[in-house]
Every structure is written in structure tokens, then in C-alpha cells.
C-alpha atoms as a PDB file:
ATOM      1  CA  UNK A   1       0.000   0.000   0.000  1.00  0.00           C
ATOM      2  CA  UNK A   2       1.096   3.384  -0.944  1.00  0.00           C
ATOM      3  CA  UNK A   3       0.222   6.918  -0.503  1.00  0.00           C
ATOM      4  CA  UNK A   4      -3.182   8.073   0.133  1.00  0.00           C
ATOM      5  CA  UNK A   5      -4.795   4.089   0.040  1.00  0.00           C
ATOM      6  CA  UNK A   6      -2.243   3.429   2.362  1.00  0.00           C
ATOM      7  CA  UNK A   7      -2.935   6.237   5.348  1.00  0.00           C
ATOM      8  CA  UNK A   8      -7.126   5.058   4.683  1.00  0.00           C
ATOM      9  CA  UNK A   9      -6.349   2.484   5.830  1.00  0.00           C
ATOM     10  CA  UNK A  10      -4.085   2.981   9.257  1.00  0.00           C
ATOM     11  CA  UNK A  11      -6.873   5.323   9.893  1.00  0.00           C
ATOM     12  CA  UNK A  12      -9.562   3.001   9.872  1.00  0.00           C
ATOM     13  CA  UNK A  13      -7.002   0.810  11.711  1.00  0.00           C
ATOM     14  CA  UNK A  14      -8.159  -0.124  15.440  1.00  0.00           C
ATOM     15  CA  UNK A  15      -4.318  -0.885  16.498  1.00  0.00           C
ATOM     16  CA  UNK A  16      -1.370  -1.076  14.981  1.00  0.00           C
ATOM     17  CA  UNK A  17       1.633  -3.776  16.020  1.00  0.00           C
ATOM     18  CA  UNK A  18       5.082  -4.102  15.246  1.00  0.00           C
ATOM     19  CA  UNK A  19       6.691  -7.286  17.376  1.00  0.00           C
ATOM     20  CA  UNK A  20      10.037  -6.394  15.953  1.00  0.00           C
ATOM     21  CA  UNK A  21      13.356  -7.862  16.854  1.00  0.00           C
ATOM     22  CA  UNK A  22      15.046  -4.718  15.837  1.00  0.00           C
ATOM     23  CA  UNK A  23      14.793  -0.968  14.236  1.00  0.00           C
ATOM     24  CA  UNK A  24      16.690   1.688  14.376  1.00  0.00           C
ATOM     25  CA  UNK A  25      13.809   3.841  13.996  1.00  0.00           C
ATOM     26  CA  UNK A  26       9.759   2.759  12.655  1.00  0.00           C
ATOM     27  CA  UNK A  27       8.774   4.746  10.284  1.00  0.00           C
ATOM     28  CA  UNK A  28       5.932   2.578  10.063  1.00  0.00           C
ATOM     29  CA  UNK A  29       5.207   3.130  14.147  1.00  0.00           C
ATOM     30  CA  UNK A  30       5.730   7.149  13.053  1.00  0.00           C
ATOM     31  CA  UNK A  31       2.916   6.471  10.287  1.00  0.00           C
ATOM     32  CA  UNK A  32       0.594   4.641  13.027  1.00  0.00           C
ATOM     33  CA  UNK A  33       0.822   7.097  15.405  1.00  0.00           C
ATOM     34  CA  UNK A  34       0.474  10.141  12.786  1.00  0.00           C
ATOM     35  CA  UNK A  35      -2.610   8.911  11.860  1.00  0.00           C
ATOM     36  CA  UNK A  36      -4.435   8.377  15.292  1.00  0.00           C
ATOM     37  CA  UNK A  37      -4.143   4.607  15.699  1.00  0.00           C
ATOM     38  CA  UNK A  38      -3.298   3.226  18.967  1.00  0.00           C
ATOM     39  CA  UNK A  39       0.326   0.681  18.630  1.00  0.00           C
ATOM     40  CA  UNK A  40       1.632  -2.037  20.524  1.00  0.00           C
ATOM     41  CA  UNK A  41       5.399  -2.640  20.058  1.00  0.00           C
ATOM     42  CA  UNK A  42       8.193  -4.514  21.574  1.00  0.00           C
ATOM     43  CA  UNK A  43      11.197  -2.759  23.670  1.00  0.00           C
ATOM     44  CA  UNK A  44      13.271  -3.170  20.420  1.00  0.00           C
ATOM     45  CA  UNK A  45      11.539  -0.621  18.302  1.00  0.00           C
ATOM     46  CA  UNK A  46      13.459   1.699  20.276  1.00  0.00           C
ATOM     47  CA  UNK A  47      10.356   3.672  20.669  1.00  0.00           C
ATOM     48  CA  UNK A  48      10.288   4.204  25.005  1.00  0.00           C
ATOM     49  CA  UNK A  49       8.023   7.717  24.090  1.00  0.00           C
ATOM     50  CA  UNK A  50       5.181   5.797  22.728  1.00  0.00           C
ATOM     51  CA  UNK A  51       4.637   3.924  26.488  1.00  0.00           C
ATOM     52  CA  UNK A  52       6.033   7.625  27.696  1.00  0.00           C
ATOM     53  CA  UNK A  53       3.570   9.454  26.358  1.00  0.00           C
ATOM     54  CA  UNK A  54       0.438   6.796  26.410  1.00  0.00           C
ATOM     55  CA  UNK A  55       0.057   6.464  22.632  1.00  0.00           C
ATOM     56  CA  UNK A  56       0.580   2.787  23.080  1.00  0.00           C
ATOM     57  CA  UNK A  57       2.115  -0.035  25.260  1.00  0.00           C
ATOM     58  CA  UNK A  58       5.915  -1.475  24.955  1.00  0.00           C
ATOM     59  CA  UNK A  59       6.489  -4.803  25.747  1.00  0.00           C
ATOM     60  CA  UNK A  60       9.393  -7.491  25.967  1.00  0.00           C
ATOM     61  CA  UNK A  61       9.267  -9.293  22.486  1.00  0.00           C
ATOM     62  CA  UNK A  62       7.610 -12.318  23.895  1.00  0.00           C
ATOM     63  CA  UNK A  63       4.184 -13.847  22.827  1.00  0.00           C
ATOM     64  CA  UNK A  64       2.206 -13.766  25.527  1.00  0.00           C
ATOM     65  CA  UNK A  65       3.383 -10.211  26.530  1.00  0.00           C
ATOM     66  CA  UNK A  66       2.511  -8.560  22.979  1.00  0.00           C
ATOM     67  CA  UNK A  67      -0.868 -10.911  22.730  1.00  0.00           C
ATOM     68  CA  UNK A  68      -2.135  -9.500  26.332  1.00  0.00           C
ATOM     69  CA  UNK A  69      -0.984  -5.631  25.077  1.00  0.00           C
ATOM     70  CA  UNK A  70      -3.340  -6.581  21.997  1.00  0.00           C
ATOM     71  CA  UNK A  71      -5.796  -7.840  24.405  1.00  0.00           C
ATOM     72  CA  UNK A  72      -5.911  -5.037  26.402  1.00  0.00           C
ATOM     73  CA  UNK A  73      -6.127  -2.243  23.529  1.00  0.00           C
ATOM     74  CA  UNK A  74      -8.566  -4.270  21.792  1.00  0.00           C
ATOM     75  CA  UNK A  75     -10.845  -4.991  24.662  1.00  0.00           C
ATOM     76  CA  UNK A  76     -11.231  -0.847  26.072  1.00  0.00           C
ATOM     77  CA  UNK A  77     -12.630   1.190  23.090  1.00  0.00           C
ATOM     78  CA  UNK A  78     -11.810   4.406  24.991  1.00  0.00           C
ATOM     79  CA  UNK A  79      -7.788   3.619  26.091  1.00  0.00           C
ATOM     80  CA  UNK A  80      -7.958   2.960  22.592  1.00  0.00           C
ATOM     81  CA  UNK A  81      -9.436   6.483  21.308  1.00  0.00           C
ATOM     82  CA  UNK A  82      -7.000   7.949  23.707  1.00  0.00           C
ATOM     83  CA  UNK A  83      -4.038   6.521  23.027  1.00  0.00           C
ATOM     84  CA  UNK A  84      -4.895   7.857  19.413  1.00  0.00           C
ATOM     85  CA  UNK A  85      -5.267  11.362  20.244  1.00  0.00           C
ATOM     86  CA  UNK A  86      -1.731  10.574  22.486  1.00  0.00           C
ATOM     87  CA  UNK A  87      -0.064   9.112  19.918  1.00  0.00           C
ATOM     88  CA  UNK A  88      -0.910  12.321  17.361  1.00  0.00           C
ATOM     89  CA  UNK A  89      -0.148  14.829  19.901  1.00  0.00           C
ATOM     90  CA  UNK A  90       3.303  12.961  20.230  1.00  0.00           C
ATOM     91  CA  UNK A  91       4.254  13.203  16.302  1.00  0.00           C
ATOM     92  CA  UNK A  92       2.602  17.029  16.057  1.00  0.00           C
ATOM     93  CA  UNK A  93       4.704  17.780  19.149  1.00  0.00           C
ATOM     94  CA  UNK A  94       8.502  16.147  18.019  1.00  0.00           C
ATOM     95  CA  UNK A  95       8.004  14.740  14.654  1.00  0.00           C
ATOM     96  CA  UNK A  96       6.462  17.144  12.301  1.00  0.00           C
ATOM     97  CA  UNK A  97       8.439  19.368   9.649  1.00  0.00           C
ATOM     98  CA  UNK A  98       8.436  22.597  11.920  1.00  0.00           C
ATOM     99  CA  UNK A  99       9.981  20.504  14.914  1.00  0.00           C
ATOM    100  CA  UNK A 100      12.510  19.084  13.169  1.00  0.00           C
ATOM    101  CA  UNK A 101      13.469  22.086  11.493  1.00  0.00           C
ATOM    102  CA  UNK A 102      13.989  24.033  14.791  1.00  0.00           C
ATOM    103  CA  UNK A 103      15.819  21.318  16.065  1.00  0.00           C
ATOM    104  CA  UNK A 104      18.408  21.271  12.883  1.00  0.00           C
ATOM    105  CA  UNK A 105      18.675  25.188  13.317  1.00  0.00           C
ATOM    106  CA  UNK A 106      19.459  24.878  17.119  1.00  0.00           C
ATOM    107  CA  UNK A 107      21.986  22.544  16.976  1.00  0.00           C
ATOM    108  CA  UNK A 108      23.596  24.533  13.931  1.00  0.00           C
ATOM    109  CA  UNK A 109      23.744  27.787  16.289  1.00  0.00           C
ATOM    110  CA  UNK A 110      25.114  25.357  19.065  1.00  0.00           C
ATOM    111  CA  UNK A 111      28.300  24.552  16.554  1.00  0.00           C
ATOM    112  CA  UNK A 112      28.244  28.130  15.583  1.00  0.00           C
ATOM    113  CA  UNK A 113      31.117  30.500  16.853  1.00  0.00           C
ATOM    114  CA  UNK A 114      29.751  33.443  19.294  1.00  0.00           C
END
């Protein structure tokens, strides 16, 4: 899926999960989360803001760990409408254009002679 099929359907996604052994950093979490859908990930996303900031659960990459996180946001229709609204608030707040253009100017100035 690509493009504007793709995001259709993460929205109309009740969670998203990623039981990965190992990123460097999900887009596809970033995509979930952009798009108001509740995740479930394991430790090795290397993702800790998403259990931070309540726009999902982290657990140990182990089945019964990531199948009772699933449980859980599947089960409570309202942790999972506001983990949503968490999980956009978190990507508005550090991961948009703007934010990541300040940060690139700020450290610039902080190499910058005075």
C-alpha cells in the first residue's frame, strides 16, 4: 500500500503492532501514530516515548506479553481512542516538519562560533 490508500487504511485501523526484533527507527510506528491509531510494540523498536507518552504499550518481544498488550487495547474502546489522540499529539509535538526544522537550526547555532 502506498500513498493516500495506504494512510485510509491505518486510519480506519483499530491498532497497529510491530513485534520487531530490531529498528533503528519505525517509520511505520511514526505512520501509526500520525494517523491516530493506537500501537503495541516490543522494547526493540526503540520507541520508550510511545509507552512515555500513552500512545501505546511497549512490551518485551515475547508472545504472551505482545498478545495480552493486543488484548488489552482491543478490549477498552476508549484507552484505545486515547491513546490515538496521544499518539498524534506525540508526532505534532517532536516529529512534524516545523519541529525538526527548529531542532536542525538549534543545533547549527550550538556549533556556531559566538
Amino acid at each position: 500500500m502506498y500513498g493516500a490508500s495506504k494512510y485510509a487504511l491505518l486510519r480506519s485501523a483499530s491498532c497497529f503492532c510491530l513485534p520487531s526484533r530490531q529498528e533503528g527507527f519505525s517509520i511505520a510506528v511514526l505512520e501509526a501514530l500520525a494517523c491516530s491509531v493506537p500501537v503495541v510494540i516490543s522494547e526493540h523498536c526503540h520507541f520508550p516515548e510511545v509507552g512515555l507518552n500513552g500512545a501505546g504499550l511497549v512490551t518485551p518481544l515475547d508472545v504472551e506479553q505482545v498478545a495480552g498488550a493486543l488484548k488489552r487495547v482491543m478490549g477498552d474502546k476508549q484507552l484505545r481512542e486515547g491513546m490515538g489522540k496521544a499518539g498524534r499529539r506525540l508526532v505534532e509535538k517532536n516529529y512534524s516538519w516545523t519541529r525538526i526544522a527548529e531542532r536542525c537550526v538549534a543545533s547549527y547555532m550550538d556549533f556556531l562560533p559566538h
